[in-house]
Each structure stands twice: as structure tokens, then as C-alpha cells.
Protein backbone atom coordinates (compact mmCIF):
# COMPACT_ATOMS: atom_id res chain seq x y z
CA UNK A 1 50.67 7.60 -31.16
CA UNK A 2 48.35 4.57 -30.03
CA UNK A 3 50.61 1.74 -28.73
CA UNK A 4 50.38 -1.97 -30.93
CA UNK A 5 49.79 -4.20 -29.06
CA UNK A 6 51.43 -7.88 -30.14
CA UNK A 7 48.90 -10.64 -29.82
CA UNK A 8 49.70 -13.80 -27.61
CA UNK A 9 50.67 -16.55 -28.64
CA UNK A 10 48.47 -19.53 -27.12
CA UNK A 11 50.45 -22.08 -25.50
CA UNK A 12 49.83 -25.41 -25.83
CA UNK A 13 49.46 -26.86 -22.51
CA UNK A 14 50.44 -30.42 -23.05
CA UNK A 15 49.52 -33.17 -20.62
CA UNK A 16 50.26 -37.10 -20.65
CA UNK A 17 48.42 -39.54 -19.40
CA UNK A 18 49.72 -42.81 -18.13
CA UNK A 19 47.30 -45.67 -18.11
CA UNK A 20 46.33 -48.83 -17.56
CA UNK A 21 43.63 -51.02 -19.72
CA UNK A 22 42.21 -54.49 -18.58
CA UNK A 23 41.84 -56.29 -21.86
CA UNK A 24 39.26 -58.85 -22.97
CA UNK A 25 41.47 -61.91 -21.54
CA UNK A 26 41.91 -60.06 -18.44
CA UNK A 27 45.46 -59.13 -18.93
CA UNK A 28 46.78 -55.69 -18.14
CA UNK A 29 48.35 -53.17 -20.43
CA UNK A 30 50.21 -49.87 -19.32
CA UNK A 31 50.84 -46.99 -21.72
CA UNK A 32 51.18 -43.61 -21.94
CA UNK A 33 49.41 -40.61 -24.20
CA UNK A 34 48.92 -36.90 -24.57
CA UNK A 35 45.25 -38.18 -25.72
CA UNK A 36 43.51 -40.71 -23.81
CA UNK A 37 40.26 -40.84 -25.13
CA UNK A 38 41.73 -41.05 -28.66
CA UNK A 39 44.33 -43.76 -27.38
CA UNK A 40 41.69 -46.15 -26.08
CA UNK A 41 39.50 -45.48 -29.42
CA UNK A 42 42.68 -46.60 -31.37
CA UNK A 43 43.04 -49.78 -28.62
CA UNK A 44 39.17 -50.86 -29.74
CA UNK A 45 39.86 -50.34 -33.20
CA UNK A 46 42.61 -52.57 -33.66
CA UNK A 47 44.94 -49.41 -34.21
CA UNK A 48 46.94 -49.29 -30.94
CA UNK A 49 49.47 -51.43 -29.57
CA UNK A 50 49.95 -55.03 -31.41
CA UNK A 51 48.84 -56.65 -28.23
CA UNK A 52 45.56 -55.15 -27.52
CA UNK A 53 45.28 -55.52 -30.86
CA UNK A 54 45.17 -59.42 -29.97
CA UNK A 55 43.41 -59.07 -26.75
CA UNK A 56 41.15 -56.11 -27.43
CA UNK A 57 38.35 -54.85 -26.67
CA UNK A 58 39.94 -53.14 -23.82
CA UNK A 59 38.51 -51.08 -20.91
CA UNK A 60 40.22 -48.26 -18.48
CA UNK A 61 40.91 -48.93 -15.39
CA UNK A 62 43.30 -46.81 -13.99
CA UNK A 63 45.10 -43.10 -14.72
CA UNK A 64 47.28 -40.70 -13.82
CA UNK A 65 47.82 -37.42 -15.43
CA UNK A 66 51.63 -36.02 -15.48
CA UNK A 67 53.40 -32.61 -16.53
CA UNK A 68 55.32 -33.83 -19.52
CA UNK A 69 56.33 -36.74 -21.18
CA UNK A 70 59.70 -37.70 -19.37
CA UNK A 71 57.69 -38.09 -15.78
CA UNK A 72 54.47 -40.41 -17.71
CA UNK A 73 57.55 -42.34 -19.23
CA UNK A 74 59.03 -42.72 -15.62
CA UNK A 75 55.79 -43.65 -13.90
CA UNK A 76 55.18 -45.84 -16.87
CA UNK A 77 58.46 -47.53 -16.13
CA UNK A 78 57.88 -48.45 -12.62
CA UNK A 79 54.77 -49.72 -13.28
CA UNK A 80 55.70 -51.80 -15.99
CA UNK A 81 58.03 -53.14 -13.17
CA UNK A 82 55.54 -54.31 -10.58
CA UNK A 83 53.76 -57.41 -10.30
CA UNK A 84 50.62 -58.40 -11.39
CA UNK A 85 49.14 -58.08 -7.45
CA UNK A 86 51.05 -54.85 -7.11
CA UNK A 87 49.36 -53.30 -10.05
CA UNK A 88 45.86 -54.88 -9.16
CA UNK A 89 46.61 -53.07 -5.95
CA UNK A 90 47.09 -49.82 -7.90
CA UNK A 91 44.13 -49.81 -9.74
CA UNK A 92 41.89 -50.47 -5.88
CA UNK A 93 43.68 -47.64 -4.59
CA UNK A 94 45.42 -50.04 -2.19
CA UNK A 95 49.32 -49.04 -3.43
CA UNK A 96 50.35 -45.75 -4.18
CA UNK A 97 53.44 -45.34 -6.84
């Protein structure tokens, strides 16, 4: 008797993105999504965040790709915490975090 063989489930790999968008003004704004592209499309649309809402159109300028959401929310965190030079030194390369 032939074996049956179950079929695989596909897992859903899942990544988030943490990022950072330079809006028209020049301000800064740090987020996090398991869709970037889709993210910044809402950001020019006037469908993101209130505040790039205001300040859009907005441009990326820095990301970082982490395993699930509690590590993007933690890098999201800290730099949410830094100052303004500290995260223009983030986005040359010039800081790590």
C-alpha cells in the first residue's frame, strides 16, 4: 500500500523592518513594518502616520531588517531615544545601534 504523503504547510516567514523617513520639512520619522514598500506608499498617500501625513512627501533613508516584531519594536525604541545628530549619524553609517 503506497504511503500518503501530507502536504506542507508553507510558513510564512515574517520579517519587520524598522525605518527611518526624512520628510519634506526635513524632519525625521522612525517606524516599523512587516511591509516597507507598502508603508512608505501609505506615508505619500496621506495614509500613514498623522505626522507624515503633515510633513509628507517622505523619502527612505535608512533600514534595518529584524526577526520578529518584539526586536524592530526594541531597535525602534532606542532610536526613538537618540538625538537628532545621533540618528543623522545612523543614517551616514557613522553610529552603529
Amino acid at each position: 500500500m503506497p504511503q500518503l504523503r501530507k502536504k506542507a504547510k508553507a510558513k510564512k516567514i515574517s520579517c519587520w523592518t524598522v525605518y527611518i523617513v526624512r520628510c519634506a520639512n526635513g524632519s525625521l520619522y522612525t517606524g516599523i513594518t512587516n511591509d516597507l514598500a507598502a508603508r512608505l506608499a501609505a506615508h505619500n498617500s496621506g495614509r500613514g502616520a498623522k505626522y507624515t501625513a503633515a510633513f509628507g512627501p517622505v523619502a527612505l533613508v535608512w533600514k534595518r531588517r529584524k526577526k520578529d516584531r518584539s526586536e524592530a519594536s526594541k531597535l525602534e525604541a532606542a532610536i526613538k531615544r537618540l538625538t537628532r545628530s545621533g540618528k543623522d549619524g545612523l543614517i551616514a553609517k557613522r553610529r552603529r545601534i
